[in-house]
C-alpha atoms as a PDB file:
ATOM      1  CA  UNK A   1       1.064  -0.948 -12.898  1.00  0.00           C
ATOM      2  CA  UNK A   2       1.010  -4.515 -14.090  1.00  0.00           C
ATOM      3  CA  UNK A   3       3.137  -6.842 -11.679  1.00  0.00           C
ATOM      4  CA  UNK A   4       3.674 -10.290 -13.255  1.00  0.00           C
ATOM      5  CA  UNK A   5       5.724 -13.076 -14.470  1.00  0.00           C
ATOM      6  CA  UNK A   6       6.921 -13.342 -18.189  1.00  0.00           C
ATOM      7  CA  UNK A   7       5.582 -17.614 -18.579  1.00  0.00           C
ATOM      8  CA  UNK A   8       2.514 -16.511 -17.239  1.00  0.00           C
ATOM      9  CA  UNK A   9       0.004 -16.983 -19.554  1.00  0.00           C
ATOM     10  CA  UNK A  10      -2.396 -14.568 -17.556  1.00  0.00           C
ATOM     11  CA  UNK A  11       0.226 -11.753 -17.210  1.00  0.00           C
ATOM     12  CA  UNK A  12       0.724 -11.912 -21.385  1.00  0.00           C
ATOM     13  CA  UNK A  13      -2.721 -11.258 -21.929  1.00  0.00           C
ATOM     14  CA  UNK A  14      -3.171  -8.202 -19.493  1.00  0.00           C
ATOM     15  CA  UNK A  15       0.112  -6.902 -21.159  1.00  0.00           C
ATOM     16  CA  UNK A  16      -1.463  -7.402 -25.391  1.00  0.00           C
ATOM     17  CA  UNK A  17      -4.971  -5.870 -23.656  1.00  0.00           C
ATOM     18  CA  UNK A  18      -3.243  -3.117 -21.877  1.00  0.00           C
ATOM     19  CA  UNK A  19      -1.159  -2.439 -25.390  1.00  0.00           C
ATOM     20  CA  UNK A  20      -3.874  -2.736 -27.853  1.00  0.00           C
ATOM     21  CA  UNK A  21      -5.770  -0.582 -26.092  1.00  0.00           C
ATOM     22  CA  UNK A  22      -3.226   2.199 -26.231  1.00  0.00           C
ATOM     23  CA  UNK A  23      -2.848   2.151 -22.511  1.00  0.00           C
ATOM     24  CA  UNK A  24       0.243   3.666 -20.881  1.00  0.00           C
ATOM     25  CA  UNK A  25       1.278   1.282 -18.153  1.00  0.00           C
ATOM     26  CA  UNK A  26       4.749   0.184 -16.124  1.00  0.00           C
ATOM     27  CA  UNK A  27       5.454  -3.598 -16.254  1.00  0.00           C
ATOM     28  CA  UNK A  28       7.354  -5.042 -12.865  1.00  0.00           C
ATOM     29  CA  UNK A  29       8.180  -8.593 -13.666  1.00  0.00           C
ATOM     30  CA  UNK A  30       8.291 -10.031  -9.725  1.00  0.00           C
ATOM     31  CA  UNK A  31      10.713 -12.896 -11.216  1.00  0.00           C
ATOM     32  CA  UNK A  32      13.553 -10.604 -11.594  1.00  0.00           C
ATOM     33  CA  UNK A  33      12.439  -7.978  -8.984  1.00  0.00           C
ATOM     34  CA  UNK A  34      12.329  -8.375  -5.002  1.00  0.00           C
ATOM     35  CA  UNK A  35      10.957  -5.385  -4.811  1.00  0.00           C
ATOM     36  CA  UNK A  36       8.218  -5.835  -6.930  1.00  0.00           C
ATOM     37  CA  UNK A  37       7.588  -8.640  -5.182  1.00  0.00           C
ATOM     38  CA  UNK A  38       7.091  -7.353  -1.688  1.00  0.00           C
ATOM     39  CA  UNK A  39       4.663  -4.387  -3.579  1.00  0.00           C
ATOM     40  CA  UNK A  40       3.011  -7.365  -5.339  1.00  0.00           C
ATOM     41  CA  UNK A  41       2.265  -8.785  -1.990  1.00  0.00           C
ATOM     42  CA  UNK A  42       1.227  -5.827  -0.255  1.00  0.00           C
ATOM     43  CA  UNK A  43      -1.633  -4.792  -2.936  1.00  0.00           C
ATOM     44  CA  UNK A  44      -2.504  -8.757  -3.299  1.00  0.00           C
ATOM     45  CA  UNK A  45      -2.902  -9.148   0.946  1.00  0.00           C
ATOM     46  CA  UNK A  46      -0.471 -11.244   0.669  1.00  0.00           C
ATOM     47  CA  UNK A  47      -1.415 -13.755  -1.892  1.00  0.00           C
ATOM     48  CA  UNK A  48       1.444 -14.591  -4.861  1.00  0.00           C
ATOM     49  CA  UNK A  49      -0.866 -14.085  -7.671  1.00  0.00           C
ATOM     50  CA  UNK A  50      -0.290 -12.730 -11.062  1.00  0.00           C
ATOM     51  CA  UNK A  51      -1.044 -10.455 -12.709  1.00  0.00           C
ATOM     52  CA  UNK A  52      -2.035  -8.236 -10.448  1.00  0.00           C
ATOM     53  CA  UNK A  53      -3.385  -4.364 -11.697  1.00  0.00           C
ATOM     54  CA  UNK A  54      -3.194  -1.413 -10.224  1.00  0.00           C
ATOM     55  CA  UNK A  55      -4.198   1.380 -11.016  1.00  0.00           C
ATOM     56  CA  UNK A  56      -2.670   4.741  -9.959  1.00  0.00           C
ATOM     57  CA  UNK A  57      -2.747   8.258 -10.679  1.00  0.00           C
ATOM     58  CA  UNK A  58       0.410   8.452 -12.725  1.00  0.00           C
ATOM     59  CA  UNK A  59       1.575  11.863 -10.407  1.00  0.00           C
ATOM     60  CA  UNK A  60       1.879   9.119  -7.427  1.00  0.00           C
ATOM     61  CA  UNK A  61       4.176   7.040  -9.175  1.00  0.00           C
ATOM     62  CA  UNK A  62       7.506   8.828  -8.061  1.00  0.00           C
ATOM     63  CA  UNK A  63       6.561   6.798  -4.886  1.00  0.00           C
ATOM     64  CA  UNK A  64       7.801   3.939  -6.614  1.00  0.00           C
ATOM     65  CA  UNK A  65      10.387   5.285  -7.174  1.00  0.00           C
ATOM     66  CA  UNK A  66      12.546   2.164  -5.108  1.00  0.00           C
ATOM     67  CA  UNK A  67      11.294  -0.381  -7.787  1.00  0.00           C
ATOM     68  CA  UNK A  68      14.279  -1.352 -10.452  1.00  0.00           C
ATOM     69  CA  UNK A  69      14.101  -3.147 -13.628  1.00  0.00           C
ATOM     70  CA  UNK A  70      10.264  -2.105 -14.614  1.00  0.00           C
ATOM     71  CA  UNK A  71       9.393  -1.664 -18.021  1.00  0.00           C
ATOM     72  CA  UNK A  72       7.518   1.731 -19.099  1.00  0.00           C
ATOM     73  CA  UNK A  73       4.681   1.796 -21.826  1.00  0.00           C
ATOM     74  CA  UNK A  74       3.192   5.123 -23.121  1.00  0.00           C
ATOM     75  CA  UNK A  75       0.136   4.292 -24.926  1.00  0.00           C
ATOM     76  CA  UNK A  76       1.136   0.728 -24.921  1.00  0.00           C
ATOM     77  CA  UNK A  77       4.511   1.558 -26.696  1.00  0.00           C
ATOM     78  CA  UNK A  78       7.408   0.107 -24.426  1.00  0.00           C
ATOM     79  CA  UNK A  79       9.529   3.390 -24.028  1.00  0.00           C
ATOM     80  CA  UNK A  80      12.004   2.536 -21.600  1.00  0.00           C
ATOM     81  CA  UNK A  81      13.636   0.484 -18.559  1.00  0.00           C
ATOM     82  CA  UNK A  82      14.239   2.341 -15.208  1.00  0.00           C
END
């Protein structure tokens, strides 16, 4: 999971590397999200920082299930919205 901002210049470049390399990924953008916000700020210790990676084991991710308005990449292809 990649939790960013779309002007930061820092958050575009995780999102080409993460996409060139083919990697599947889901994109919160903490602008338009509360939720991904308070995660953000809960894996960061508080700290509003971006980007900030995490990496999960993609069976965990129905946790997150709470989270609106992420975008989903499989092998760095944007395949969806949820």
């Amino acid at each position: 999971m990649i939790f960013g901002k779309r002007d930061c210049p820092h958050t575009q470049k995780a999102l080409a590397d993460y996409k060139k390399e083919l990697k599947s990924f889901m994109f919160i953008d903490v602008d338009n999200n509360p939720r991904g916000m308070e995660q953000l700020l809960e894996y960061s210790n508080g700290k509003h920082i971006v980007p900030v990676i995490v990496n999960v084991d993609p069976t965990s991710l129905i946790r997150h299930h709470a989270l609106t308005q992420v975008e989903l990449y499989c092998a760095g292809v944007r395949i969806g919205c949820a």
